[in-house]
Protein backbone atom coordinates (compact mmCIF):
# COMPACT_ATOMS: atom_id res chain seq x y z
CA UNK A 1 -127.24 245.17 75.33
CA UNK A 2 -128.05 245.14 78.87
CA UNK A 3 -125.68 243.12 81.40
CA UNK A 4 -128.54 241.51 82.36
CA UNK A 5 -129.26 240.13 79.32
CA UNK A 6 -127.13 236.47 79.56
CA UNK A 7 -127.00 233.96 82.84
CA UNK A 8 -123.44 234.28 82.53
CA UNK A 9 -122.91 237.95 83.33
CA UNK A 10 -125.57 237.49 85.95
CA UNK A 11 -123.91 235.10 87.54
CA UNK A 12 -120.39 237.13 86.72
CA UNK A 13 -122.03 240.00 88.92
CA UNK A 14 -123.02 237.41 91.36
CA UNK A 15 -119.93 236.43 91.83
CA UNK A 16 -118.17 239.51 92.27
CA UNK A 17 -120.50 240.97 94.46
CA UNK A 18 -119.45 237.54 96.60
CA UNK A 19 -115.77 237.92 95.89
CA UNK A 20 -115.43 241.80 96.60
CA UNK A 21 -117.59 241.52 100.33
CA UNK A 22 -115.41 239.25 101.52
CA UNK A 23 -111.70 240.29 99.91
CA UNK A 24 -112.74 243.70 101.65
CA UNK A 25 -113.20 242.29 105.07
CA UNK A 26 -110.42 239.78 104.95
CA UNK A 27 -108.18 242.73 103.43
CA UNK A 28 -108.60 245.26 105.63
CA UNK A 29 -107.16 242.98 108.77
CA UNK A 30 -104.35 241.80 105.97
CA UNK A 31 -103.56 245.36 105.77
CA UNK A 32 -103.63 245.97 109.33
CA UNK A 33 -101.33 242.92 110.02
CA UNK A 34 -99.11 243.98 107.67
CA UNK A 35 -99.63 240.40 105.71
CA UNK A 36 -99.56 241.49 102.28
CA UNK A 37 -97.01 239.44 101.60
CA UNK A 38 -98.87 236.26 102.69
CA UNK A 39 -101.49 237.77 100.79
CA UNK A 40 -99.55 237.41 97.45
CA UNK A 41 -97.68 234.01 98.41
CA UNK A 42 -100.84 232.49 98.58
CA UNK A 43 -102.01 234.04 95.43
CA UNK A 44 -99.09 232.48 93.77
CA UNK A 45 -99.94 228.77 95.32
CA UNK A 46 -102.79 228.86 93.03
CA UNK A 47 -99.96 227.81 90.03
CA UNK A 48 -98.66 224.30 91.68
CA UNK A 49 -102.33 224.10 92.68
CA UNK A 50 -103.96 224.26 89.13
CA UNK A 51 -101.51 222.28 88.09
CA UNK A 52 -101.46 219.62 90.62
CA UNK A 53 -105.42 219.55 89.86
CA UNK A 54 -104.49 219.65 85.96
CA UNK A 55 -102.35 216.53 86.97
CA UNK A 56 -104.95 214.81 88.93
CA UNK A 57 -107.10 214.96 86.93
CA UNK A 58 -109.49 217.26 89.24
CA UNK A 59 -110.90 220.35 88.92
CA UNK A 60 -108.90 223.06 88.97
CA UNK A 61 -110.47 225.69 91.60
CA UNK A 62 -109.68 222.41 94.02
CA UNK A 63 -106.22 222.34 93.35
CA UNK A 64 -105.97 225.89 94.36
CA UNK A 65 -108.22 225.96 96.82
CA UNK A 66 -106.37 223.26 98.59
CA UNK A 67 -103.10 224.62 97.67
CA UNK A 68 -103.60 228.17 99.55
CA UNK A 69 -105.07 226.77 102.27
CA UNK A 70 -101.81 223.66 103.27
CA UNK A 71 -99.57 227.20 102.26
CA UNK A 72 -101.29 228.86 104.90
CA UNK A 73 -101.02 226.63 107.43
CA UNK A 74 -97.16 226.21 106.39
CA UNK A 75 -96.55 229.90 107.02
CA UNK A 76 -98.41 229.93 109.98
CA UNK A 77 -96.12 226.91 111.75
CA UNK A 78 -93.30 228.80 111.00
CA UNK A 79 -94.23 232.28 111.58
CA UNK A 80 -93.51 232.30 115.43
CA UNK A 81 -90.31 232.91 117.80
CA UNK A 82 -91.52 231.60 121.22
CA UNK A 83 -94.05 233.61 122.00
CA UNK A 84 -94.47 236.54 119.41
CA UNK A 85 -95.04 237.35 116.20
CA UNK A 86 -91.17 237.30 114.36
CA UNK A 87 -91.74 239.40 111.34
CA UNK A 88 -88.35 238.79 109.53
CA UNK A 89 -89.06 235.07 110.19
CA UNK A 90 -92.56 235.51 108.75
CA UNK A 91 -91.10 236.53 105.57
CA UNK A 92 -88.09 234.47 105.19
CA UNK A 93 -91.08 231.34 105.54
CA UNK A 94 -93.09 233.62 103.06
CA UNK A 95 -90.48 233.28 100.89
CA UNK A 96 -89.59 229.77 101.00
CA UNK A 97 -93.16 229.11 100.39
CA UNK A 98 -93.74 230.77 97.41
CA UNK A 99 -90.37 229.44 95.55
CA UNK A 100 -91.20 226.07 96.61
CA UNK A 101 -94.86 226.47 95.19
CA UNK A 102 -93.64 227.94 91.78
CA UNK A 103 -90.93 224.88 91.52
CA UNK A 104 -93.74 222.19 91.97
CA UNK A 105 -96.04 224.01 89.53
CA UNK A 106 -93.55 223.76 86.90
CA UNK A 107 -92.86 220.01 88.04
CA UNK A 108 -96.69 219.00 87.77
CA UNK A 109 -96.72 221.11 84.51
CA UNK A 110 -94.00 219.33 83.11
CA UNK A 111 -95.48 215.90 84.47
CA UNK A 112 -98.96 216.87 82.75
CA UNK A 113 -97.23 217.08 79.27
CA UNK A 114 -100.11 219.41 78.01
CA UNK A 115 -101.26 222.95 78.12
CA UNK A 116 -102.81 223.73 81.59
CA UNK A 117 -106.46 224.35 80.73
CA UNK A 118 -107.50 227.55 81.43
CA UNK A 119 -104.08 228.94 81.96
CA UNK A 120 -105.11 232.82 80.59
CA UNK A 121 -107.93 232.97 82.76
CA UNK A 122 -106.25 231.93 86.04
CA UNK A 123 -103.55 234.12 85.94
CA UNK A 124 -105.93 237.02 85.05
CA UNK A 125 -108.90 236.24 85.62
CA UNK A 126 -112.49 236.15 83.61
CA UNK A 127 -116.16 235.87 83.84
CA UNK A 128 -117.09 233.91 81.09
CA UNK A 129 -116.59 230.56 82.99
CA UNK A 130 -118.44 231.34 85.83
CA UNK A 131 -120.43 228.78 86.60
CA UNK A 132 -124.21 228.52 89.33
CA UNK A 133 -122.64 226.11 90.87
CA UNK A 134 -119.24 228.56 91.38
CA UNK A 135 -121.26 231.36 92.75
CA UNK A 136 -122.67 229.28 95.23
CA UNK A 137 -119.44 227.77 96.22
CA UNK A 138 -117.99 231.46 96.64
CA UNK A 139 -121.13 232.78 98.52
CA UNK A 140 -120.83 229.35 100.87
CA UNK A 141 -116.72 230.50 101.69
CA UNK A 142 -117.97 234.34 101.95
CA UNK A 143 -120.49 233.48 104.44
CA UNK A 144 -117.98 231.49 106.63
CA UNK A 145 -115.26 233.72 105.92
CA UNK A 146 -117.49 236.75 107.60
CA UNK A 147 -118.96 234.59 110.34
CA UNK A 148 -115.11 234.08 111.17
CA UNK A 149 -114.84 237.92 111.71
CA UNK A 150 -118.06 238.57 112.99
CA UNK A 151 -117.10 236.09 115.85
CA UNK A 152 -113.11 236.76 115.73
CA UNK A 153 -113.00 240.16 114.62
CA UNK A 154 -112.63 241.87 118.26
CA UNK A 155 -109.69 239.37 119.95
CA UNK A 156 -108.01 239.90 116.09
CA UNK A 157 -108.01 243.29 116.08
CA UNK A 158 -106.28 243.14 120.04
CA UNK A 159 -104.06 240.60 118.98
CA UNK A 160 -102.97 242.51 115.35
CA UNK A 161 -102.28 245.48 117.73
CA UNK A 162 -100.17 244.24 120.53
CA UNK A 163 -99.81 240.33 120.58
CA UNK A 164 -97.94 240.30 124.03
CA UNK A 165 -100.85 242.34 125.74
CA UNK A 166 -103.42 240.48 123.84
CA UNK A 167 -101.89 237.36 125.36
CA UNK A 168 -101.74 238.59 128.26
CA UNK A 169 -105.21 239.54 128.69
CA UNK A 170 -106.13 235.46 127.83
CA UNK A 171 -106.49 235.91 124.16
CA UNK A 172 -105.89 232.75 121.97
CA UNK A 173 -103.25 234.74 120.01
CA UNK A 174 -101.52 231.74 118.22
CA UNK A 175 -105.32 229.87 117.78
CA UNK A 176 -106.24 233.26 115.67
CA UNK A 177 -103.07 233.20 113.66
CA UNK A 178 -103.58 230.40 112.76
CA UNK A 179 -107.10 230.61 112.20
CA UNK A 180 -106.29 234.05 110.28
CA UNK A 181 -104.17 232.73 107.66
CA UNK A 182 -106.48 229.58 107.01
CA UNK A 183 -109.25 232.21 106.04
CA UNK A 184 -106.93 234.55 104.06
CA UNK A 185 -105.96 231.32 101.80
CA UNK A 186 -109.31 230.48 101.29
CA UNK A 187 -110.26 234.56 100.61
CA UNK A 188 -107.08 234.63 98.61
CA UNK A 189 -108.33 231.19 96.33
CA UNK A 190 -112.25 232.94 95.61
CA UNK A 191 -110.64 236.30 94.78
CA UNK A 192 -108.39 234.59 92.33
CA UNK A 193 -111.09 232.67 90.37
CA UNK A 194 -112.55 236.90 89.20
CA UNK A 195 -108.90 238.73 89.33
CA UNK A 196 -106.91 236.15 88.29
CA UNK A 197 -104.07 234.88 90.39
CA UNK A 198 -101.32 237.88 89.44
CA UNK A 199 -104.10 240.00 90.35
CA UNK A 200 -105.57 239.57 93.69
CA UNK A 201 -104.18 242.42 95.31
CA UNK A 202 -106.49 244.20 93.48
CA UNK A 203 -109.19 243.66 95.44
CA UNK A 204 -107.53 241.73 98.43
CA UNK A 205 -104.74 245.15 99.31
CA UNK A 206 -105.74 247.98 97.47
CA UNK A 207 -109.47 248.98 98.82
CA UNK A 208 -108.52 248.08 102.32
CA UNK A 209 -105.01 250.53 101.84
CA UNK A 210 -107.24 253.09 100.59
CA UNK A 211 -109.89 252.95 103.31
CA UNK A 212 -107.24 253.04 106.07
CA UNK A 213 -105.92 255.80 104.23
CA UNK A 214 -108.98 257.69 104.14
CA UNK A 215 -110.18 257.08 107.92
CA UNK A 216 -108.44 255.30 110.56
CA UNK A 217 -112.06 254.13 112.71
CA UNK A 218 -112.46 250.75 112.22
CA UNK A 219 -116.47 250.09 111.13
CA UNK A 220 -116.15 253.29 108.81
CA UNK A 221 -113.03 251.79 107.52
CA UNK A 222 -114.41 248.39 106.94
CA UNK A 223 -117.43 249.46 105.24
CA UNK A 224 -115.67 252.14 102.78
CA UNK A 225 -113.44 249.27 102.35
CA UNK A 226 -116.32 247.33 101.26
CA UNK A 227 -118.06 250.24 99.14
CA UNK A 228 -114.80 250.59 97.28
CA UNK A 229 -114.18 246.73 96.27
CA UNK A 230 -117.51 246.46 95.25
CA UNK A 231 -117.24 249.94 92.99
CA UNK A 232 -114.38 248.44 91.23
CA UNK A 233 -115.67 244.97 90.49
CA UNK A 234 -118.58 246.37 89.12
CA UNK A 235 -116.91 249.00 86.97
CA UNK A 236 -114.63 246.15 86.18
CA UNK A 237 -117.00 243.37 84.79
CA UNK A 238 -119.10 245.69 83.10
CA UNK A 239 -116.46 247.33 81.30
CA UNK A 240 -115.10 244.33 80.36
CA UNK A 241 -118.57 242.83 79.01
CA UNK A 242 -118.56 245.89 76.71
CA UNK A 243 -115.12 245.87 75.62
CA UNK A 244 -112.43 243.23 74.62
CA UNK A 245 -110.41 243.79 77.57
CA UNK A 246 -110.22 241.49 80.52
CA UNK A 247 -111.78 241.95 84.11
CA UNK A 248 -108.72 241.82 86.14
CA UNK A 249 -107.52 244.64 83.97
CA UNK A 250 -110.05 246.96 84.99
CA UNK A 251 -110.19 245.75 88.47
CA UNK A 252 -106.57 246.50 88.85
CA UNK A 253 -106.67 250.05 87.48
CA UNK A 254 -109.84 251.38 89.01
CA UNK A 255 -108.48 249.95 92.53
CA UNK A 256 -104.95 251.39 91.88
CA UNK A 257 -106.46 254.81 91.18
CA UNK A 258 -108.43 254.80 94.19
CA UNK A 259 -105.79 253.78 96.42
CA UNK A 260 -103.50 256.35 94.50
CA UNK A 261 -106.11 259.41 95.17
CA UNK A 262 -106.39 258.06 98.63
CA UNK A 263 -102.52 258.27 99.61
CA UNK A 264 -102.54 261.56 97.56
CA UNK A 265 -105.31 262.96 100.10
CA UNK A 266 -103.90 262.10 103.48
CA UNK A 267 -100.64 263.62 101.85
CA UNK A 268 -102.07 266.71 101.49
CA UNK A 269 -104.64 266.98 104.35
CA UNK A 270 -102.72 268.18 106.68
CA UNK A 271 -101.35 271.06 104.41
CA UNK A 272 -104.79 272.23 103.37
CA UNK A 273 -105.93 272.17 107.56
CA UNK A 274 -106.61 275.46 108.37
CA UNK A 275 -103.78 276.59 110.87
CA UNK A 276 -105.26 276.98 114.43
CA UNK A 277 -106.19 280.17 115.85
C-alpha cells in the first residue's frame, strides 16, 4: 500500500522532511563547534522534561521542549573562562547537567506514581502519533531555527573558528553562544519527537560528520549535509511503515553507514591520489 495512502504517514513524512532540514543545518555548526556533547545532554533533558510534563499534567513535547531549552541556557552560563571559550569547563557543566536532569526525571517519575505515557516512543521515537498540529509546530521552530543561521550563520562560523579574533573584530561572540545553544535545544527537542531521545545523533551528528568528511567548503557541506539527513529519514519512515521495526532504528543505521563510508573515504583518498609527476 502506498505511503501515501493514510494522513498519518503523510504527516510522518511531513514531519521528517521538517525535522531532517533543520537537524542538518543546526548539526553541521554542532559538529564544527565540537558540541556534540551538548548535543546529547540536551537530548537526555527530554527525560526530566517528559516527566515533569507527565507530572504537570501538560503535554509532554512541552516538558521537553522547555527542558532543553533552561539546559541550554545552563550550559551556556557556565561554559566561559573570562573571555574564551573553556572547553574542559564546557564539559565538566555538560556533565553536571545531564546527571542532574536524569536525577529529577526519576524524581518526577517517582512523584507521578504511573507509567510515563508514551515512554517507548520518546526514547525511540515513532510516527504513528504525529499529529497536524505537530508538523506545524516543527515547521514553525524549523523556520526560526534557519532564519537564525541565515542571519547568524557568517559571525558563527568566525566566532566557531577563532573566538579571540572574532571578538576582536566586534563580533558578539558570547551573544551567539548563547544564542547557539538556545537553538540547538530547541533543534535537539523537534529531532527527538521522530528519533526518539537516545537517538538524536542520528540525524543531529552523523550527516553533518559525514558531509565534513566528504568536503570541507562550507555551502557544499551544508547542503550534502542536508541531502543526507533527508535520505535517511525517508529510507527510515518508509521502511518502518512496511516493516515492524521502529523509525529511529533505521534512521540510526542508514546514518551510521553513511558516516562510516564517509570516514572510510577520506581514509583512503589520499592513498588512491595519483602520486605527482
Amino acid at each position: 500500500m502506498s505511503l501515501f495512502a493514510y494522513p498519518f504517514m503523510v504527516q510522518a513524512l511531513e514531519a521528517g522532511t521538517i525535522v531532517a532540514v533543520m537537524a542538518a543545518v543546526t548539526g553541521w555548526f554542532v559538529v564544527l563547534r565540537r558540541q556534540t556533547f551538548a548535543g546529547h545532554a540536551l537530548s537526555v533533558m527530554s527525560f526530566p522534561g517528559a516527566s515533569a510534563a507527565a507530572l504537570a499534567g501538560l503535554p509532554l513535547p512541552l516538558g521537553y521542549f522547555t527542558a532543553c531549552v533552561v539546559a541550554a541556557a545552563a550550559i551556556s552560563a557556565g561554559s566561559r573562562t573570562q573571555d574564551r571559550r573553556n572547553f574542559a569547563q564546557e564539559s565538566a557543566v555538560i556533565g553536571t547537567v545531564q546527571v542532574v536532569g536524569f536525577a529529577l526525571g526519576f524524581l518526577f517519575l517517582s512523584l507521578y506514581g504511573g507509567v510515563l505515557e508514551d515512554l517507548e516512543s520518546l526514547l525511540f521515537g515513532s510516527f504513528l502519533g504525529i499529529t497536524a498540529t505537530q508538523v506545524v509546530v516543527l515547521l514553525g521552530i524549523a523556520v526560526a531555527t534557519l532564519a537564525f543561521f541565515a542571519v547568524a550563520g557568517r559571525p558563527l562560523l568566525f566566532a566557531s573558528i577563532d573566538d579571540l579574533v572574532a571578538r576582536a573584530e566586534g563580533v558578539p561572540v558570547r551573544l551567539l553562544e548563547v544564542a547557539f545553544l538556545l537553538v540547538l535545544g530547541l533543534a535537539v527537542a523537534a529531532t527527538a519527537q521522530i528519533t526518539g531521545v537516545l537517538l538524536v545523533f542520528a540525524l543531529l551528528v552523523a550527516p553533518a560528520a559525514a558531509a565534513q568528511r566528504f568536503t570541507t567548503r562550507i555551502g557544499p557541506g551544508i547542503a550534502l549535509s542536508v541531502v543526507i539527513a533527508l535520505a535517511v529519514t525517508w529510507s527510515g519512515l518508509a521502511l518502518s511503515y512496511y516493516t515492524d521495526y521502529s523509525v529511529g532504528f533505521f534512521v540510526t543505521s542508514f546514518a551510521f553507514a553513511i558516516y562510516l563510508v564517509a570516514r572510510v573515504s577520506s581514509a583512503l583518498a589520499p592513498r588512491l591520489a595519483p602520486a605527482p609527476a
